[in-house]
C-alpha atoms as a PDB file:
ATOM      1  CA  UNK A   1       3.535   2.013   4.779  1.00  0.00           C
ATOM      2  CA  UNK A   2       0.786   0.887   3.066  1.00  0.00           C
ATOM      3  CA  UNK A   3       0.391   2.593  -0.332  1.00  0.00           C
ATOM      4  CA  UNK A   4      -2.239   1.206  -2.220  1.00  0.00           C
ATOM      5  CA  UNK A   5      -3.174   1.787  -6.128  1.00  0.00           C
ATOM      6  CA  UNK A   6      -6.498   1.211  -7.490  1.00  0.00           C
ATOM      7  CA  UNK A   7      -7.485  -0.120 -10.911  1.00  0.00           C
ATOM      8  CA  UNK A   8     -10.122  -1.905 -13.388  1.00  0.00           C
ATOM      9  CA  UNK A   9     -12.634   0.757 -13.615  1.00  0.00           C
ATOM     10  CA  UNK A  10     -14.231   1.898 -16.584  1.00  0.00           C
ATOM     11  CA  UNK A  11     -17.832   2.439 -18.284  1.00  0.00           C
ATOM     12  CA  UNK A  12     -19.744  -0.748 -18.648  1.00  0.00           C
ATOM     13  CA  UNK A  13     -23.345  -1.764 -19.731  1.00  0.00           C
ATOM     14  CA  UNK A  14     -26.058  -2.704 -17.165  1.00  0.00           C
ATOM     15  CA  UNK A  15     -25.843  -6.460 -16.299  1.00  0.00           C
ATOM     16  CA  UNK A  16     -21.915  -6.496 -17.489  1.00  0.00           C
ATOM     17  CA  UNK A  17     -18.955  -7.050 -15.306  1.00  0.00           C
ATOM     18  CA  UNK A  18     -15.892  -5.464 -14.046  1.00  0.00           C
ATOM     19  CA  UNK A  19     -12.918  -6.584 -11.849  1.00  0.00           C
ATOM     20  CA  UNK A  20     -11.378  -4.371  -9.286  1.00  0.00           C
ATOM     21  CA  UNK A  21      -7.795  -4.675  -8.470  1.00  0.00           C
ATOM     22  CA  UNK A  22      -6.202  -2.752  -5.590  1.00  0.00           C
ATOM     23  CA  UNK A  23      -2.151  -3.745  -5.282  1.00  0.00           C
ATOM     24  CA  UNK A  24      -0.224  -2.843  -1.758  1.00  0.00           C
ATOM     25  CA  UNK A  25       3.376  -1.949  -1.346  1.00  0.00           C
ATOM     26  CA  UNK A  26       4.199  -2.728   1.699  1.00  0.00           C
ATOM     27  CA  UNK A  27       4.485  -6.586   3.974  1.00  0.00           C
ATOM     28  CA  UNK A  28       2.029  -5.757   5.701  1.00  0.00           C
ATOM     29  CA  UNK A  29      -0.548  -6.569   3.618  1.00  0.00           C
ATOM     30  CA  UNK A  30      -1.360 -10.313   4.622  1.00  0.00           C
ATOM     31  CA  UNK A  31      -1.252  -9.136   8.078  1.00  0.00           C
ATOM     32  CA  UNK A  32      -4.043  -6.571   7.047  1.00  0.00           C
ATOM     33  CA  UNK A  33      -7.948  -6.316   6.543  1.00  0.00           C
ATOM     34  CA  UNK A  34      -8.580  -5.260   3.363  1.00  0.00           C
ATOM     35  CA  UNK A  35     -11.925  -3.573   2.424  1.00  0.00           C
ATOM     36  CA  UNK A  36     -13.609  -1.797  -0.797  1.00  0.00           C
ATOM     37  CA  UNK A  37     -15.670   1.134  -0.395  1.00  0.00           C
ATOM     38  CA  UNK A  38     -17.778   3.593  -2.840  1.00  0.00           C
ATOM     39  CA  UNK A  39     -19.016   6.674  -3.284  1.00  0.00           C
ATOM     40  CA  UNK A  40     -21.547   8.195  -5.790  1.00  0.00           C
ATOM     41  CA  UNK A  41     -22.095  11.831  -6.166  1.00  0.00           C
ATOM     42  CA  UNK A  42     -23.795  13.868  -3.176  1.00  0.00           C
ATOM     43  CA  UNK A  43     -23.592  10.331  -1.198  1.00  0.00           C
ATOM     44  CA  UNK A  44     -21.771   9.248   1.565  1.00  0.00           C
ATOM     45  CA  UNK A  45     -18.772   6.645   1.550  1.00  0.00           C
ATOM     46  CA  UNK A  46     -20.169   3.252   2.228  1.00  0.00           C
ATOM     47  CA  UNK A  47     -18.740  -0.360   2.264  1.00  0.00           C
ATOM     48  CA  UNK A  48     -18.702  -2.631   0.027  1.00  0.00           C
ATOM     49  CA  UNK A  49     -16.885  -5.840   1.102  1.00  0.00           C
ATOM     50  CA  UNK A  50     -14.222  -6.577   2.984  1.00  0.00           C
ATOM     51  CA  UNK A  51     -11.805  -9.698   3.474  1.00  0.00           C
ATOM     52  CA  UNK A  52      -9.980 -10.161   6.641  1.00  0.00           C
ATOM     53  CA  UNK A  53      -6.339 -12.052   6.806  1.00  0.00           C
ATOM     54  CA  UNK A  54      -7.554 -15.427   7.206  1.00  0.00           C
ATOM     55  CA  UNK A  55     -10.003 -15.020   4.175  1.00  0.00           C
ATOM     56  CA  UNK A  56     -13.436 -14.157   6.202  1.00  0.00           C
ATOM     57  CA  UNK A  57     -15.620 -12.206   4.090  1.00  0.00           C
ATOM     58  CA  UNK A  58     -18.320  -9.612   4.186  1.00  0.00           C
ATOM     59  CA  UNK A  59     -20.457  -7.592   1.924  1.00  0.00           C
ATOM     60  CA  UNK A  60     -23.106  -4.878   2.044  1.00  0.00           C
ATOM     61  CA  UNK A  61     -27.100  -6.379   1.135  1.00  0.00           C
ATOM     62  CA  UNK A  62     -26.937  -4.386  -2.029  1.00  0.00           C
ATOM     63  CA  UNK A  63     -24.247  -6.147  -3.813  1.00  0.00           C
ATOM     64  CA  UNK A  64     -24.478 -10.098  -2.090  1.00  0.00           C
ATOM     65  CA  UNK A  65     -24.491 -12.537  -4.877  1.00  0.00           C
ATOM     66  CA  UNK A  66     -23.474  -9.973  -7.374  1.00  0.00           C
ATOM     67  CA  UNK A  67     -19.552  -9.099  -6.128  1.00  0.00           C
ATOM     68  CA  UNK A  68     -16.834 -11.206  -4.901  1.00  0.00           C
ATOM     69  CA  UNK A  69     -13.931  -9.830  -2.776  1.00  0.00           C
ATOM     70  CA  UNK A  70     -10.573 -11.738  -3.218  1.00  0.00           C
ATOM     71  CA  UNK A  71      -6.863 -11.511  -1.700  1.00  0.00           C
ATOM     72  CA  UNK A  72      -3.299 -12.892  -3.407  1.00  0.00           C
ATOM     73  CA  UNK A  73      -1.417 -12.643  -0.353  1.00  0.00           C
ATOM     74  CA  UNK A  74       1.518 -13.219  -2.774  1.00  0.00           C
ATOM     75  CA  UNK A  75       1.136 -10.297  -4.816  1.00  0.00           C
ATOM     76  CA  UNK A  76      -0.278  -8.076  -2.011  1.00  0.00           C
ATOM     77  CA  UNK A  77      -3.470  -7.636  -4.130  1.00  0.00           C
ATOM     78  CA  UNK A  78      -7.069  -7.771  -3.622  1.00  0.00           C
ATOM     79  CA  UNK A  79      -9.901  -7.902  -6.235  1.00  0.00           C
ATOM     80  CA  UNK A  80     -13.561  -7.324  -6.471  1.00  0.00           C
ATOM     81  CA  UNK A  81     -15.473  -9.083  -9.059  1.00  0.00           C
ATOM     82  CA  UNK A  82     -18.015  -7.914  -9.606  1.00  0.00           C
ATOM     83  CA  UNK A  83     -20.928  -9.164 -11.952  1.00  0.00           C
ATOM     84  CA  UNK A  84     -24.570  -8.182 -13.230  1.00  0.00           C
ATOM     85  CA  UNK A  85     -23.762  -4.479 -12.729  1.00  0.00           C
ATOM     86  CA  UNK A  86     -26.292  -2.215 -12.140  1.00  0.00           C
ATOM     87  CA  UNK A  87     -26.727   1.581 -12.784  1.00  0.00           C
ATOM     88  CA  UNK A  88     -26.731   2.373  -9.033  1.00  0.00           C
ATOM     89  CA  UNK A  89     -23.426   0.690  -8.474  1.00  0.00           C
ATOM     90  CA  UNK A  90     -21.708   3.632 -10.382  1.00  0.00           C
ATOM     91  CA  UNK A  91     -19.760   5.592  -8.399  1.00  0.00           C
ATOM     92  CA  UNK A  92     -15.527   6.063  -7.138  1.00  0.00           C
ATOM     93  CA  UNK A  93     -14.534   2.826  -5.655  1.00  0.00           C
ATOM     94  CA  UNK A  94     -11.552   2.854  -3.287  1.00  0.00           C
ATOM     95  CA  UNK A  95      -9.620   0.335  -1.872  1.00  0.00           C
ATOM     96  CA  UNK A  96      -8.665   0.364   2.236  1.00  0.00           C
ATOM     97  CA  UNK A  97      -6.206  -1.644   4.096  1.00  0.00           C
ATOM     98  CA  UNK A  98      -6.532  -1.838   8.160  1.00  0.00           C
ATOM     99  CA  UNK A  99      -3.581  -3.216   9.749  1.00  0.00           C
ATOM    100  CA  UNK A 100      -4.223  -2.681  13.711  1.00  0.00           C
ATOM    101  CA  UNK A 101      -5.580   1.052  14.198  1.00  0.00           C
ATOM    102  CA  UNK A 102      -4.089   2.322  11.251  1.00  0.00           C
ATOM    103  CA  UNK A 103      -6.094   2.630   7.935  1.00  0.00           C
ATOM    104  CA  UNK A 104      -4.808   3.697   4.271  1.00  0.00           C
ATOM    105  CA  UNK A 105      -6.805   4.671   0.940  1.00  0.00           C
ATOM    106  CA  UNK A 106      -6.114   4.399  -1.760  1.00  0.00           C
ATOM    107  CA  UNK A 107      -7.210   7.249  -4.518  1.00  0.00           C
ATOM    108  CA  UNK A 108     -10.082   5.580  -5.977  1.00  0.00           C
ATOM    109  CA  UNK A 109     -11.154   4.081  -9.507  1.00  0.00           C
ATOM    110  CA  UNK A 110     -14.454   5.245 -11.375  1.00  0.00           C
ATOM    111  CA  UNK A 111     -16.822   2.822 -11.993  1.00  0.00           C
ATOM    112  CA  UNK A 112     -19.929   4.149 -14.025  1.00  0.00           C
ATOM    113  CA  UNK A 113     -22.801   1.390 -15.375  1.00  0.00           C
ATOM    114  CA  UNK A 114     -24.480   2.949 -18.551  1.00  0.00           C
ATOM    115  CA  UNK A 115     -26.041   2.344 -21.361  1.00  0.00           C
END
């Protein structure tokens, strides 16, 4: 019910930018609290930012000021912008919808910050 697809990764230089796009399938989506989450290797899964349905916002210390979280209720999409990447921002980012108790992933886009 609420298939999700990731994409917008990629390798970029420290201090570029990237923009995250995560598209739903299913209605439900403007109903639904989206979310972004990562996970580099040997760490655990941690959040990133998350938008609720009316468009309240909220992001982990380590990335405030630096990424913006987005919906288009109209295309059942959400994006992360995210600027003035840094090497420790590399890692799988995945996208997660929460509509009541039920949560979906979706299978995750690379993003690795090298020069």
């Amino acid at each position: 019910q609420g298939q999700l697809v990731e994409s917008g990764g990629g390798l970029v230089q420290p201090g570029g930018s990237l923009r995250l796009s995560c598209a739903a399938s299913r209605t439900i989506f403007s109903q639904a609290t989206m979310a972004w989450y990562r996970q580099a290797p040997a760490k655990q899964r941690e959040l990133v930012a998350a938008i609720s349905s009316g468009g309240s916002t909220n992001y982990a210390d380590s990335v405030k000021g630096r990424f913006t979280i987005s919906r288009d209720n109209a295309k059942r999409t959400v994006f992360l912008q995210m600027n003035s990447l840094k090497p420790e921002d590399t890692a799988v980012y995945y996208c997660k919808l929460t509509y009541y108790l039920n949560n979906y992933w979706g299978q995750g886009t690379q993003v690795t910050v090298s020069s």
